[in-house]
Protein backbone atom coordinates (compact mmCIF):
# COMPACT_ATOMS: atom_id res chain seq x y z
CA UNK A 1 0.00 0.00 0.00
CA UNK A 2 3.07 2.45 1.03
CA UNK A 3 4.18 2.07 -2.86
CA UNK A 4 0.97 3.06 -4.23
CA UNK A 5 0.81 6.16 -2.41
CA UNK A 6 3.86 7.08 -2.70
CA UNK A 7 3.76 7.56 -6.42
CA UNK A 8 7.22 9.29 -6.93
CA UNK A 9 8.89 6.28 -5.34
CA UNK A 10 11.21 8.55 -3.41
CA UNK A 11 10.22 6.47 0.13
CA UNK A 12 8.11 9.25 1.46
CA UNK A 13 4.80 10.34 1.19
CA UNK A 14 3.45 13.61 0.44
CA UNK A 15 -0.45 15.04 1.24
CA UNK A 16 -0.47 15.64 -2.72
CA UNK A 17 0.67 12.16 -3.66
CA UNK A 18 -1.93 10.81 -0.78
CA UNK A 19 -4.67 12.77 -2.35
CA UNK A 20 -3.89 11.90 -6.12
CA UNK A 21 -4.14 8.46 -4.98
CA UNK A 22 -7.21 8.83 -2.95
CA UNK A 23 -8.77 10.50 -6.25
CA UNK A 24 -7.86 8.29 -8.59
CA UNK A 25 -7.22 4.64 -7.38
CA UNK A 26 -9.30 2.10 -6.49
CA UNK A 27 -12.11 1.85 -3.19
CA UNK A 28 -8.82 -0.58 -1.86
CA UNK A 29 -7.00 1.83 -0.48
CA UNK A 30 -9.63 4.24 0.28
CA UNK A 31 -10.95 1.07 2.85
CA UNK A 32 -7.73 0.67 3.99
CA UNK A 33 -6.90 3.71 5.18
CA UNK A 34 -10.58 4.82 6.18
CA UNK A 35 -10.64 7.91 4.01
CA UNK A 36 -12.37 8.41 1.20
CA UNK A 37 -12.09 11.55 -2.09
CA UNK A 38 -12.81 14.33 -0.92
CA UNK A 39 -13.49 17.95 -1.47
CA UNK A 40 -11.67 20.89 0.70
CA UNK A 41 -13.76 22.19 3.41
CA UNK A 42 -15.65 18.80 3.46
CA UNK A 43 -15.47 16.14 6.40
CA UNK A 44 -13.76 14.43 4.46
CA UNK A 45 -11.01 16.68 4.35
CA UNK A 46 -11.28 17.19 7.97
CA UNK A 47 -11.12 13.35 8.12
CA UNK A 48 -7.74 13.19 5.60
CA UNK A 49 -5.67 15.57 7.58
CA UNK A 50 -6.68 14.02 10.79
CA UNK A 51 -5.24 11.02 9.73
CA UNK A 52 -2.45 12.57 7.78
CA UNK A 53 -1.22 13.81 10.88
CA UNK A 54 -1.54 11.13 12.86
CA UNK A 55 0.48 9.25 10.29
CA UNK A 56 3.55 12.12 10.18
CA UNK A 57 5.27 12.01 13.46
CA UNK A 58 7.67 14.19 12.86
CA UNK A 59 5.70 16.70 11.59
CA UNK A 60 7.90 16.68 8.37
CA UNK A 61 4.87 17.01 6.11
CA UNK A 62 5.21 13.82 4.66
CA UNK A 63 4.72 10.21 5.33
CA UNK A 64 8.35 7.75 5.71
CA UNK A 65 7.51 4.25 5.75
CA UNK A 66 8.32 3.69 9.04
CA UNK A 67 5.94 6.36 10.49
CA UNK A 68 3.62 4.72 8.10
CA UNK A 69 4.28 1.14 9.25
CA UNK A 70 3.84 1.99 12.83
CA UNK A 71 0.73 4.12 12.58
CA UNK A 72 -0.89 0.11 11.80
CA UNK A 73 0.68 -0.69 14.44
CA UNK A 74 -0.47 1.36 17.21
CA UNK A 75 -4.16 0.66 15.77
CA UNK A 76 -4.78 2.78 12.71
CA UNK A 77 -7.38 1.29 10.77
CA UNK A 78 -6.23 -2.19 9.17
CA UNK A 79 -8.16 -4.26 6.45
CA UNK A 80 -9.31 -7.22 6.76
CA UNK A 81 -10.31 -10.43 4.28
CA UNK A 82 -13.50 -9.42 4.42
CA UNK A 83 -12.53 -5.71 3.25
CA UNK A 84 -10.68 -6.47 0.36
CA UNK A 85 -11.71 -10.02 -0.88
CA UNK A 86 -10.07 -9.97 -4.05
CA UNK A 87 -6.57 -8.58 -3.16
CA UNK A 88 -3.93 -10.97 -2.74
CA UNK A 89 -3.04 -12.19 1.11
CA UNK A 90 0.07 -14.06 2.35
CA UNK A 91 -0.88 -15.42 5.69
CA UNK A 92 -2.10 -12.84 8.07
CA UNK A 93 -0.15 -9.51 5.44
CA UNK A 94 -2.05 -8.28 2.94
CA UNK A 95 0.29 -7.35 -0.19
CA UNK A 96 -1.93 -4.90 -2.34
CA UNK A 97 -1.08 -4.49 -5.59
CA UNK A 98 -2.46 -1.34 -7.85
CA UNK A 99 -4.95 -2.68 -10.69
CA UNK A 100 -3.54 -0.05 -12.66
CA UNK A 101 0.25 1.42 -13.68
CA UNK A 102 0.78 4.62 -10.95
CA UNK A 103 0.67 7.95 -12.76
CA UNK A 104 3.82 10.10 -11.86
């Protein structure tokens, strides 16, 4: 999931690369993450940076894949089979891969 949203591939995550990705990619990791598109001013919005933050840590204003990693951890919201039937599971991890090529 941490490679689809971070669509430069530089390791980090940015609020514009979580939004693209929020806007154009599948309901998968919209469930995953507990967000869904949204416009500015919305709840939605409201919802995204709430979450955002909670996700960056450091405050850096974006998203290394460690803070990422241990926002799941510390009981962000986590899929489950039931969420995402179709995506492809390796034990317990769920390894999500993008239906579609990333868009730089």
């Amino acid at each position: 999931v941490f490679e689809v949203l971070d669509r430069d591939g530089d390791g980090r995550v940015t609020r514009i690369e979580m939004i693209k990705t929020l806007r154009q990619d599948t309901e998968d990791i919209n469930q995953i993450l507990g967000l869904h598109s949204f416009k500015q001013g919305t709840r939605g919005h409201l919802d995204f940076e709430t979450v955002f933050q909670e996700m960056d840590e450091d405050q850096s204003d974006d998203i290394s894949w460690e803070e990422f990693r241990r926002y799941f951890e510390k009981g962000g919201r986590l899929p489950s089979r039931e969420m995402l039937p179709d995506a492809e599971w390796s034990e317990d991890c769920l390894l999500y891969t993008s239906p579609s090529p990333r868009d730089s």
